[in-house]
C-alpha atoms as a PDB file:
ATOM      1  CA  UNK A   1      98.685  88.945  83.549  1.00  0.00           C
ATOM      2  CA  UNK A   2      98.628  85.816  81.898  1.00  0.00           C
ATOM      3  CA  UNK A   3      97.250  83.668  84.927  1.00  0.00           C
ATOM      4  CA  UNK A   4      94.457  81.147  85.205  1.00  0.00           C
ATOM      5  CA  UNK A   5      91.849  83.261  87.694  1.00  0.00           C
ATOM      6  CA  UNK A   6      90.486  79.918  88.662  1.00  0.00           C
ATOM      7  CA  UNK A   7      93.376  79.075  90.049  1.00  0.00           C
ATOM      8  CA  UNK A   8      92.959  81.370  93.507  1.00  0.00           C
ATOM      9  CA  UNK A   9      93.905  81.318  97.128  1.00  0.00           C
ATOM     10  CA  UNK A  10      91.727  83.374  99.929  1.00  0.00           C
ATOM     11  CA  UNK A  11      92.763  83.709 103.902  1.00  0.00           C
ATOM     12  CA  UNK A  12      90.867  85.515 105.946  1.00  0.00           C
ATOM     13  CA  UNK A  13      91.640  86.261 109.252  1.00  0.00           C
ATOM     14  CA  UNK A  14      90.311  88.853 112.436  1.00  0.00           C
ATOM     15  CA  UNK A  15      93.867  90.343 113.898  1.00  0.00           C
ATOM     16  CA  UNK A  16      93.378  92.188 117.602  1.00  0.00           C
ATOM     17  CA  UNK A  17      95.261  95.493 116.030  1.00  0.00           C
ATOM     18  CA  UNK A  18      94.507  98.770 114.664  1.00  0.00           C
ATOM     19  CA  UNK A  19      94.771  98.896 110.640  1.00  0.00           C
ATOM     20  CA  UNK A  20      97.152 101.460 110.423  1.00  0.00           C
ATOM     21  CA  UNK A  21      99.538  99.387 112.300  1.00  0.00           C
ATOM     22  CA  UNK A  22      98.394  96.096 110.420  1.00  0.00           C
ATOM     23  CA  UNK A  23      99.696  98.785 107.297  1.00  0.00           C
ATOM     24  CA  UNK A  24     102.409  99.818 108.610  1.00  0.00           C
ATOM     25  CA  UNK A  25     103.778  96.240 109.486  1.00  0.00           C
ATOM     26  CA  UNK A  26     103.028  95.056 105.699  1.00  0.00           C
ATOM     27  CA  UNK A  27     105.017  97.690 104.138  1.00  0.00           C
ATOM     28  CA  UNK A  28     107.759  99.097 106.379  1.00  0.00           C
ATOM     29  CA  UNK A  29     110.577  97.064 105.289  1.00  0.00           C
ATOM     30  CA  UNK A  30     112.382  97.131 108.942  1.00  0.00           C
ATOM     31  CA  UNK A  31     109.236  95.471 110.158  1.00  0.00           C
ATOM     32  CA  UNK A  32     108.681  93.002 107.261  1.00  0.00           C
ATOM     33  CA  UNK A  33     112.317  91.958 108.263  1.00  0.00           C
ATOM     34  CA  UNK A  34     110.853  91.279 111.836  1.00  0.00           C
ATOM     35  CA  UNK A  35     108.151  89.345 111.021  1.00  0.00           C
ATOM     36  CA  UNK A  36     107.841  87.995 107.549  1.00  0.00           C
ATOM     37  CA  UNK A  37     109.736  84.368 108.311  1.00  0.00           C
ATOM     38  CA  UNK A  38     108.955  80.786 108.956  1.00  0.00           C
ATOM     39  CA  UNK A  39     111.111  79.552 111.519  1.00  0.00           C
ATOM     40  CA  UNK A  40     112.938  76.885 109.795  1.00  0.00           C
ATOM     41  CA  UNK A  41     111.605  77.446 105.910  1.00  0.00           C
ATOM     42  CA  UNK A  42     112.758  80.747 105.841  1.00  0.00           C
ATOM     43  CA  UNK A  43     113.699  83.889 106.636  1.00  0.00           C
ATOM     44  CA  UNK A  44     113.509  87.501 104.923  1.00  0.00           C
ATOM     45  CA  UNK A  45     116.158  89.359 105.671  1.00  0.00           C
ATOM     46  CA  UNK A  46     116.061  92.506 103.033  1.00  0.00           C
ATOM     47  CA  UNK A  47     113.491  94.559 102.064  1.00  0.00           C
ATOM     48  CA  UNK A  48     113.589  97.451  99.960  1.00  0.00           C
ATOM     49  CA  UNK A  49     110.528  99.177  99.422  1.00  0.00           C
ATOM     50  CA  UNK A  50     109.084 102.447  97.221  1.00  0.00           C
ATOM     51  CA  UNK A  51     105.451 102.347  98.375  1.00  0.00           C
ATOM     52  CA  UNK A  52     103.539 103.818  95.497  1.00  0.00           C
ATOM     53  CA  UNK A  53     101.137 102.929  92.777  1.00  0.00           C
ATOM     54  CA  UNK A  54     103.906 101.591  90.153  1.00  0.00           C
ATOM     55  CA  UNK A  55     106.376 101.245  92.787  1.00  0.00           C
ATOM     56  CA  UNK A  56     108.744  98.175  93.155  1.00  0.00           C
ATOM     57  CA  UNK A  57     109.152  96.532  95.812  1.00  0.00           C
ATOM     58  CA  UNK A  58     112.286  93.645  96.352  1.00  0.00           C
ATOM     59  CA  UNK A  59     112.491  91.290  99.233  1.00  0.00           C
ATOM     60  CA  UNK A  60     115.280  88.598  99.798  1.00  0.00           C
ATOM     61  CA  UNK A  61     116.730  86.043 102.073  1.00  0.00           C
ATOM     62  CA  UNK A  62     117.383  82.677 103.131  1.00  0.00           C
ATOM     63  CA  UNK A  63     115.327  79.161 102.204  1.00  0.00           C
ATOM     64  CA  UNK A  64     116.345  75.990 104.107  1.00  0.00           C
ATOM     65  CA  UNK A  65     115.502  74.139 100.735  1.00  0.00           C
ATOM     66  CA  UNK A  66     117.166  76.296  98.181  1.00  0.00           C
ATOM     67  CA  UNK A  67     119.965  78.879 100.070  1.00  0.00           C
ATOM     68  CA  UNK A  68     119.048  82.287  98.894  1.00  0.00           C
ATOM     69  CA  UNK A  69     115.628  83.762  97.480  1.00  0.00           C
ATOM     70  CA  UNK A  70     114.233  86.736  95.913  1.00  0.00           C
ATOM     71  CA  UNK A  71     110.928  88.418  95.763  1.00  0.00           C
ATOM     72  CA  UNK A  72     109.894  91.209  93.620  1.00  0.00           C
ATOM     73  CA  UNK A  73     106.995  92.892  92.102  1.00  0.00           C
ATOM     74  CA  UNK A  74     105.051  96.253  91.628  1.00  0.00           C
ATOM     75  CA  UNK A  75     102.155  98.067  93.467  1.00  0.00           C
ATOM     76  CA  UNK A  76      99.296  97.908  91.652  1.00  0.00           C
ATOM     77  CA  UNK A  77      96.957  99.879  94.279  1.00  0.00           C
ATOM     78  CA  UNK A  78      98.103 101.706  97.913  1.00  0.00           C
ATOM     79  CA  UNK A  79      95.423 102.800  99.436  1.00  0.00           C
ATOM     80  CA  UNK A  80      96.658 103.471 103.319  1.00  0.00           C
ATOM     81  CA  UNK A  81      95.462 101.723 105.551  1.00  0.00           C
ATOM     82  CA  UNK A  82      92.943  99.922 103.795  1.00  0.00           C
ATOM     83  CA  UNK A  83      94.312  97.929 100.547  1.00  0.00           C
ATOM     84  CA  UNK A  84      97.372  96.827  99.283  1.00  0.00           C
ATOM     85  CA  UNK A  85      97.803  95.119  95.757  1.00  0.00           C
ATOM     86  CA  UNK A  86     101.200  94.205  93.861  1.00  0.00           C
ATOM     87  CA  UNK A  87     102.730  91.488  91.330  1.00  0.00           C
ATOM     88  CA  UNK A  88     104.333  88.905  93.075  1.00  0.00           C
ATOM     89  CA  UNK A  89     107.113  87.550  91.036  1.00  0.00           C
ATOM     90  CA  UNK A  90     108.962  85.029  93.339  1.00  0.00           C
ATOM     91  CA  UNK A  91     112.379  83.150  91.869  1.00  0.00           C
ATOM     92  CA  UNK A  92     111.304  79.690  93.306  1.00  0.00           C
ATOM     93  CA  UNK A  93     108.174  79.133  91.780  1.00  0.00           C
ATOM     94  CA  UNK A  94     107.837  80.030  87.796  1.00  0.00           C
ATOM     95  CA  UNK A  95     104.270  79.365  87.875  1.00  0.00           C
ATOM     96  CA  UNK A  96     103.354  82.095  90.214  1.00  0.00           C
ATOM     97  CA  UNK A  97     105.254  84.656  88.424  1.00  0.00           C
ATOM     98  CA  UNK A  98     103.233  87.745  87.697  1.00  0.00           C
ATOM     99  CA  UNK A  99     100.237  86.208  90.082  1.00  0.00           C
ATOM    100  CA  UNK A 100      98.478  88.971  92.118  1.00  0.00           C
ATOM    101  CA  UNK A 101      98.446  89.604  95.908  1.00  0.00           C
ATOM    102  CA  UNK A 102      95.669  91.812  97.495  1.00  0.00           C
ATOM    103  CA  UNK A 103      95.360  92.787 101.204  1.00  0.00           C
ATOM    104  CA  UNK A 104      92.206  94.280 102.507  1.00  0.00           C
ATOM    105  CA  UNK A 105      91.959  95.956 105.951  1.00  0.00           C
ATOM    106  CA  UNK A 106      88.350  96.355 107.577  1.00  0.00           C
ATOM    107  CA  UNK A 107      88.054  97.423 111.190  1.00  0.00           C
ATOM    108  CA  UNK A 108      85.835  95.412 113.459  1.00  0.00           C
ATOM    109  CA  UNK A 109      85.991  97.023 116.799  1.00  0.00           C
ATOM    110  CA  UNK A 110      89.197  97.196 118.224  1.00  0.00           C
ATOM    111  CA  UNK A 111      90.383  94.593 116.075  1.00  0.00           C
ATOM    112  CA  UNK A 112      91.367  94.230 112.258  1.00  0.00           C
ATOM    113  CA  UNK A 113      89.679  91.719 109.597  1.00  0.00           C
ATOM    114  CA  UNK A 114      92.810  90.948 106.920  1.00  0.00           C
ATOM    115  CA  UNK A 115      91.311  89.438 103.662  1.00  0.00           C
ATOM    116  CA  UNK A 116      94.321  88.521 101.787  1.00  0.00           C
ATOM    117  CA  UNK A 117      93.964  87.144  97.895  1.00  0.00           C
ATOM    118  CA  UNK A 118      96.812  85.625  95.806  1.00  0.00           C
ATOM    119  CA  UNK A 119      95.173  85.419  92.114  1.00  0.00           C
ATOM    120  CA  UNK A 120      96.686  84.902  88.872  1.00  0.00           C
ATOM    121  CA  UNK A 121      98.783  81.135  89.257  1.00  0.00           C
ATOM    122  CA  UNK A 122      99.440  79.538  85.716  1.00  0.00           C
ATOM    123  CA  UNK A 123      98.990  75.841  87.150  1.00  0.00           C
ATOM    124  CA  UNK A 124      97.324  73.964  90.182  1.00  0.00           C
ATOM    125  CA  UNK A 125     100.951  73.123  91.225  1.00  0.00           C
ATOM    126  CA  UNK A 126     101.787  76.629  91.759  1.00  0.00           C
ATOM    127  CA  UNK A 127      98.196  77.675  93.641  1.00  0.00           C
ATOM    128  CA  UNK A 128      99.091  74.284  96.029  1.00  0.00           C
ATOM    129  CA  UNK A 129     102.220  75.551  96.594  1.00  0.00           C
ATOM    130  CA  UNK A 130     101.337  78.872  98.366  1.00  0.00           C
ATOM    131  CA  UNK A 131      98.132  77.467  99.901  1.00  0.00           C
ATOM    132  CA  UNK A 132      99.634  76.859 103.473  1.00  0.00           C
ATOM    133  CA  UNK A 133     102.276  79.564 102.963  1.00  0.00           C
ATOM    134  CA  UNK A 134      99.371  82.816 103.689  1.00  0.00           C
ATOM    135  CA  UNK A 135      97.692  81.575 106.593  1.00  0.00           C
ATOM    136  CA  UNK A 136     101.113  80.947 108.087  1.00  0.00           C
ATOM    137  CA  UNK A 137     102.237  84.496 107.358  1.00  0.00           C
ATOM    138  CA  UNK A 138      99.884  86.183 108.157  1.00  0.00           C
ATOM    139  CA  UNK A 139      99.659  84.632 111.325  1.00  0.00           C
ATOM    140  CA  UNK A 140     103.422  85.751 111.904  1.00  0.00           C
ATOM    141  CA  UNK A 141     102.055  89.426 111.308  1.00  0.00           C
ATOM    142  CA  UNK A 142      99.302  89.017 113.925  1.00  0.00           C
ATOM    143  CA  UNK A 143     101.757  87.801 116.441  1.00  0.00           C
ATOM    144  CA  UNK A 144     104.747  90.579 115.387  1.00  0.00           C
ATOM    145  CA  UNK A 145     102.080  93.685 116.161  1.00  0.00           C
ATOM    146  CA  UNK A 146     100.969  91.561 119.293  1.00  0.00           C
ATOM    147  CA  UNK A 147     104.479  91.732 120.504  1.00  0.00           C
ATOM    148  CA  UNK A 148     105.313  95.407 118.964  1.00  0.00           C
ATOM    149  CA  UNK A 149     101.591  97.181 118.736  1.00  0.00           C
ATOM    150  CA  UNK A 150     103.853 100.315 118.449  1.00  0.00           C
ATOM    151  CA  UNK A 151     107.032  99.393 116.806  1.00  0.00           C
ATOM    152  CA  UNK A 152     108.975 102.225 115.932  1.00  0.00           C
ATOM    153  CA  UNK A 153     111.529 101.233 113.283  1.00  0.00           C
END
């Protein structure tokens, strides 16, 4: 990885579900077709997934600013439920190619603390660029296992 570790984003965030199911939602790709959109911005609407350390994963789908996108990368670490980690090589945004996301899962009671970090942007411009995109979907996955705390896909 070639990006500037300075250049980091952190969202945290308590979410009132188990963290199997937090898991489950974050890497079943019928369920990241349920949630992972911004009404408006966009919309994934494939996901393939092989959920393993070295693994690829490929998600794709429509942008109301540039038609179609893609989204690929590799697992780094799967550690069920607890951790997910993978390259995040988007086709919008050259600076973030190759940048890092990490989810950790801690239980807090009933509920779920999701630490999410995106590390590894090659410029300021890129880091920006994300900033407002985690909080907002990651609040889309608190509300999808809201509405589906046992979706069945």
């Amino acid at each position: 990885m070639n990006g500037n570790s300075r250049l980091e984003l952190r969202h945290e965030v308590l979410i009132h579900a188990p963290k199997e199911r937090i898991f489950r939602a974050l890497t079943d790709p019928g369920e990241i077709t349920a949630w992972w959109s911004l009404p408006g911005l966009y919309t994934v609407t494939e996901a393939e997934i092989d959920l393993r350390e070295g693994g690829v994963y490929r998600l794709s789908g429509t942008s109301a600013n540039s038609g179609r996108f893609l989204l690929t990368g590799k697992y780094l670490v799967v550690e069920p439920p607890q951790r997910l980690k993978y390259t995040w090589i988007p086709d919008w945004s050259e600076d973030a190619r190759d940048s890092i996301v990490e989810f950790h899962l801690e239980s807090v009671g009933d509920a779920t603390r999701v630490v999410i970090s995106h590390t590894g942007f090659l410029s300021a411009a890129a880091c920006e660029e994300h900033r407002g995109g985690w909080p907002a979907v990651v609040g889309a996955l608190g509300e999808h296992v809201k509405r589906q705390p046992l979706c069945v896909t």
